[in-house]
C-alpha atoms as a PDB file:
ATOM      1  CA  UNK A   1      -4.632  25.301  -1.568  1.00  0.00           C
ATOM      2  CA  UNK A   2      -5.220  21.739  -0.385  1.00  0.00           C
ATOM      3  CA  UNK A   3      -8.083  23.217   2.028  1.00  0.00           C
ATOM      4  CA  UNK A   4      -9.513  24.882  -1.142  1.00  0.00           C
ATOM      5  CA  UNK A   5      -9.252  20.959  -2.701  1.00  0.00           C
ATOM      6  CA  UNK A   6     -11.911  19.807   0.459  1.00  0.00           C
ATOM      7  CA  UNK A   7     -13.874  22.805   0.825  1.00  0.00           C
ATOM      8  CA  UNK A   8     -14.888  22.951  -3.149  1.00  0.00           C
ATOM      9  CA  UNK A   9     -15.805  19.025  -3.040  1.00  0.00           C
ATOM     10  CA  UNK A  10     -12.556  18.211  -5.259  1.00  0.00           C
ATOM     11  CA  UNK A  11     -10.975  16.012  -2.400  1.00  0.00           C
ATOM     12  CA  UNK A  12     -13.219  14.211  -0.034  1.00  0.00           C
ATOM     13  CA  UNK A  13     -12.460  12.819   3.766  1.00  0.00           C
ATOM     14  CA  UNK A  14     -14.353   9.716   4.446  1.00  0.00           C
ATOM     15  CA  UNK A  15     -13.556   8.122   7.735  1.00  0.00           C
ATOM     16  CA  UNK A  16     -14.282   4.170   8.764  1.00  0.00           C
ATOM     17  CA  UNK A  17     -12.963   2.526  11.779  1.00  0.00           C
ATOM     18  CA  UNK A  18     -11.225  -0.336   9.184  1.00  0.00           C
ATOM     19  CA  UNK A  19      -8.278   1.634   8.581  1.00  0.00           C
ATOM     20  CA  UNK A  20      -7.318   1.939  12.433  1.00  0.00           C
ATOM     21  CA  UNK A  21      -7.601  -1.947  12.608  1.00  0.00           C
ATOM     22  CA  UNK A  22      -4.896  -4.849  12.076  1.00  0.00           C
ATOM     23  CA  UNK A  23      -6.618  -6.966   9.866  1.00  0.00           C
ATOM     24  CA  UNK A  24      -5.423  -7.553   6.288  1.00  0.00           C
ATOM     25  CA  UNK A  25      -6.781  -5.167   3.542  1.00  0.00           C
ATOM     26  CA  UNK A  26      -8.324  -8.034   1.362  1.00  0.00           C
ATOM     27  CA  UNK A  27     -10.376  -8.636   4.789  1.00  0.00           C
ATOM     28  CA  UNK A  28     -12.064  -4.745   4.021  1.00  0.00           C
ATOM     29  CA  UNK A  29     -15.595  -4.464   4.741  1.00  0.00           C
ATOM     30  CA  UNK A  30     -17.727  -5.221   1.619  1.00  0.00           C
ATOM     31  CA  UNK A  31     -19.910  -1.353   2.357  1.00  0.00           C
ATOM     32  CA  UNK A  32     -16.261   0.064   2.050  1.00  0.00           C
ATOM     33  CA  UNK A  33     -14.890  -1.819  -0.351  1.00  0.00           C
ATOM     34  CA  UNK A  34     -17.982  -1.024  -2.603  1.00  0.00           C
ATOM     35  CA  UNK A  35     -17.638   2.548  -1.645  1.00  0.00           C
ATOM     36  CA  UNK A  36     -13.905   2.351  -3.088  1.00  0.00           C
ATOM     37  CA  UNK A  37     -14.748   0.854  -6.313  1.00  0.00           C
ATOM     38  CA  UNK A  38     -17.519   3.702  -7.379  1.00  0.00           C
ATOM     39  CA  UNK A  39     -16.152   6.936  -5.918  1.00  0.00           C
ATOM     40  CA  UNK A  40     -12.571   6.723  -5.105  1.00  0.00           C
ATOM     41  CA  UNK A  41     -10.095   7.274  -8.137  1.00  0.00           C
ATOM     42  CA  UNK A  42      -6.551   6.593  -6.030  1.00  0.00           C
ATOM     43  CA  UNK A  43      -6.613   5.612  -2.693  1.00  0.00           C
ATOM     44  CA  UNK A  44      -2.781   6.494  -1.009  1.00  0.00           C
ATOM     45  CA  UNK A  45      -1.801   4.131   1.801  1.00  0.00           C
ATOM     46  CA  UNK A  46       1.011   5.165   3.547  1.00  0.00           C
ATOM     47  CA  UNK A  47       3.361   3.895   6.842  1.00  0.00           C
ATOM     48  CA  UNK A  48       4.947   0.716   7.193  1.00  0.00           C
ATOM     49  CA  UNK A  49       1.872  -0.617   9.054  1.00  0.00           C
ATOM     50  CA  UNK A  50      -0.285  -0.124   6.545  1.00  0.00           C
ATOM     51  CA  UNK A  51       1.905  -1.250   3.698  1.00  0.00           C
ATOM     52  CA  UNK A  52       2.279  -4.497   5.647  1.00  0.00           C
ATOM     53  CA  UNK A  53      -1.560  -4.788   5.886  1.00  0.00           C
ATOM     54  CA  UNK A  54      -1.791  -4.732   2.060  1.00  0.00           C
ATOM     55  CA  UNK A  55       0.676  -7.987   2.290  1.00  0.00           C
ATOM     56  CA  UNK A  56      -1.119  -9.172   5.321  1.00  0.00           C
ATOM     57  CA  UNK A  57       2.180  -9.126   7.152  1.00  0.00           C
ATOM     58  CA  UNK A  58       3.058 -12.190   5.185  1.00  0.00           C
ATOM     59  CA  UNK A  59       5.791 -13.427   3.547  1.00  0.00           C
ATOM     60  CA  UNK A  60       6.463 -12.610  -0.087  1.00  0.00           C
ATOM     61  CA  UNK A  61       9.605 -13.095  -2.809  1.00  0.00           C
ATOM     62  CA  UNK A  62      10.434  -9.630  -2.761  1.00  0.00           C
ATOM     63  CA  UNK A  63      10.770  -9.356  -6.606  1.00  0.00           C
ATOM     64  CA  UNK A  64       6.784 -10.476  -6.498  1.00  0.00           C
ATOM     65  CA  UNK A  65       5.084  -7.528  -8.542  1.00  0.00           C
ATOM     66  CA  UNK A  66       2.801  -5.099  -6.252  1.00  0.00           C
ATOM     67  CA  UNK A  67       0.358  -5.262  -9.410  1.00  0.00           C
ATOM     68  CA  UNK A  68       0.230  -9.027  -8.510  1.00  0.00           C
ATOM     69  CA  UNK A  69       0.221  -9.329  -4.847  1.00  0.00           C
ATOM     70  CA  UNK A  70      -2.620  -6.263  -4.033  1.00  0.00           C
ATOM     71  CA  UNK A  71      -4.007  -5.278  -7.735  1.00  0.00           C
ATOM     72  CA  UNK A  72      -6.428  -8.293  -7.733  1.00  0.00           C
ATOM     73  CA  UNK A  73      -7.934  -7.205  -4.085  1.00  0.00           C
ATOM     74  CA  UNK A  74      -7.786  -4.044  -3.829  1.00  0.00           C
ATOM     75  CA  UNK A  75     -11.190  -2.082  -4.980  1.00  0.00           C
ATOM     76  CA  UNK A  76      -9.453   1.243  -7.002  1.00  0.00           C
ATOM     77  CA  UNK A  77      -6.029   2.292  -7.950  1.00  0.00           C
ATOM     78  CA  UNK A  78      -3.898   2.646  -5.122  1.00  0.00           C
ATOM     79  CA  UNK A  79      -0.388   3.883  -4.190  1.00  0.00           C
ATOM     80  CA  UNK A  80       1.833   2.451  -1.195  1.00  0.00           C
ATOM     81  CA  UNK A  81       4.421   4.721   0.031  1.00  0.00           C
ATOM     82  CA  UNK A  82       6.810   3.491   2.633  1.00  0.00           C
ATOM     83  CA  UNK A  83      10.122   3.309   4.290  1.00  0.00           C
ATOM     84  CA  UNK A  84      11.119  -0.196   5.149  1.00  0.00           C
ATOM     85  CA  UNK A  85      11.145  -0.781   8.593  1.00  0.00           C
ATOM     86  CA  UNK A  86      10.073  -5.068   8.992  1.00  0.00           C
ATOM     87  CA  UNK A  87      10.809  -7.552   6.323  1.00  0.00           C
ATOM     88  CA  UNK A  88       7.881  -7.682   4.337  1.00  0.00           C
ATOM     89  CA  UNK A  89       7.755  -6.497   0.850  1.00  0.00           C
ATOM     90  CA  UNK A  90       7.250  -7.067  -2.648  1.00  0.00           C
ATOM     91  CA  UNK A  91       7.250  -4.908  -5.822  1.00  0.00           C
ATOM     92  CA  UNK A  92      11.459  -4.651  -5.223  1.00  0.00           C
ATOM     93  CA  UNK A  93      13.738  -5.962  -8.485  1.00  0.00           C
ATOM     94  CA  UNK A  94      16.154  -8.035  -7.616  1.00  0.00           C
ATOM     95  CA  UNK A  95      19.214  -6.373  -8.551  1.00  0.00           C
ATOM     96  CA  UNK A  96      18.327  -3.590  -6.284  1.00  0.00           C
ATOM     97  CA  UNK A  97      17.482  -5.601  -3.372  1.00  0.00           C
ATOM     98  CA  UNK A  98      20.890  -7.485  -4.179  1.00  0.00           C
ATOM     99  CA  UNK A  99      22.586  -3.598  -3.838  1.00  0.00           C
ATOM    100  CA  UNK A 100      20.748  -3.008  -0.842  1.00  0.00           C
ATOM    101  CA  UNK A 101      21.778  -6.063   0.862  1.00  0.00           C
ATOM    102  CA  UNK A 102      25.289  -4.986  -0.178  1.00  0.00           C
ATOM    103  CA  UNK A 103      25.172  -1.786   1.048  1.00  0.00           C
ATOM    104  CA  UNK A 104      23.350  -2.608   4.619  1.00  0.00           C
ATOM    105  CA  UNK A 105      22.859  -5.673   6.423  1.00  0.00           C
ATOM    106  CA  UNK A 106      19.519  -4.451   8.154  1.00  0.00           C
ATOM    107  CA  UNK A 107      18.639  -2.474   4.864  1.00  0.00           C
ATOM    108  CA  UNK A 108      15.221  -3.690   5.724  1.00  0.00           C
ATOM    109  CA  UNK A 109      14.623  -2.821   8.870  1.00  0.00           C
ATOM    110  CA  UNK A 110      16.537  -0.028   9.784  1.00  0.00           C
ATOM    111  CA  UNK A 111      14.430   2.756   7.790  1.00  0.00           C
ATOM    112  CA  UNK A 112      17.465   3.451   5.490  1.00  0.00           C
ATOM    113  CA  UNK A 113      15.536   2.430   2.114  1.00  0.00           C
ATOM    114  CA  UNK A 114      11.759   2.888   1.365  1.00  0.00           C
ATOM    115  CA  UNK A 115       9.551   2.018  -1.900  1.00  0.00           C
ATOM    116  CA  UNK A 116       6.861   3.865  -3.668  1.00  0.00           C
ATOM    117  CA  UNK A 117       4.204   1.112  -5.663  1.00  0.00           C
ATOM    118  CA  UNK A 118       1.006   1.733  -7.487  1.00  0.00           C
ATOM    119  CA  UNK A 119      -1.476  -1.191  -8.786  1.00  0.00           C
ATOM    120  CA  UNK A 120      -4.494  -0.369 -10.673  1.00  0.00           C
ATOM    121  CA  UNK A 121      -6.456  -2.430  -8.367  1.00  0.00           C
ATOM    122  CA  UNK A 122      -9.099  -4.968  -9.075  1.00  0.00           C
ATOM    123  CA  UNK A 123     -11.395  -4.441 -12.009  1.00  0.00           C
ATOM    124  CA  UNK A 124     -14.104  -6.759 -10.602  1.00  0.00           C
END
């Protein structure tokens, strides 16, 4: 079915060397950024590596909203899956990070928990 999706122009492959790179998303190229913002409708960015390029590996409050931290960047709606595996995050309430922590002492880094988050991305 999903071959159906790209061979009837439903889904679309687009490749760019930017997503193979380390640099922070907000740092996307302004051709594929603009390309984004008029033809993609949800861009899914998955992997620890790439979820920690949409914080720029930085440091965040982990009860920071996702909305907050990548919506004003990034140029379409997009949706972060990923299993924690470095601590970097955001998007997390605090009572379940407090459970977490409770349950596992590496609970961030040991691939145990993950987090699904979806901003509507910039509107600019």
């Amino acid at each position: 079915r999903w071959l159906g999706y790209l061979e009837n122009g439903k889904w679309e492959c687009n490749e760019n060397s930017f997503w193979v790179q380390p640099q922070p998303m907000w740092e996307m190229p302004s051709d594929l950024r603009q390309d984004m913002k008029e033809r993609c409708d949800l861009a899914f960015i998955k992997g620890d590596a790439n979820y920690r390029r949409l914080l720029g590996d930085l440091y965040w409050d982990y009860s920071s909203p996702f909305e907050d931290v990548v919506g004003h960047y990034f140029p379409c709606p997009v949706c972060a899956l990923r299993t924690l595996k470095a601590q970097v995050g955001c998007g997390m309430e605090r009572e379940k990070v407090e459970r977490a922590m409770n349950l596992d002492d590496e609970w961030m880094t040991n691939g145990r928990f993950g987090v699904v988050h979806f901003s509507k991305g910039s509107l600019q």
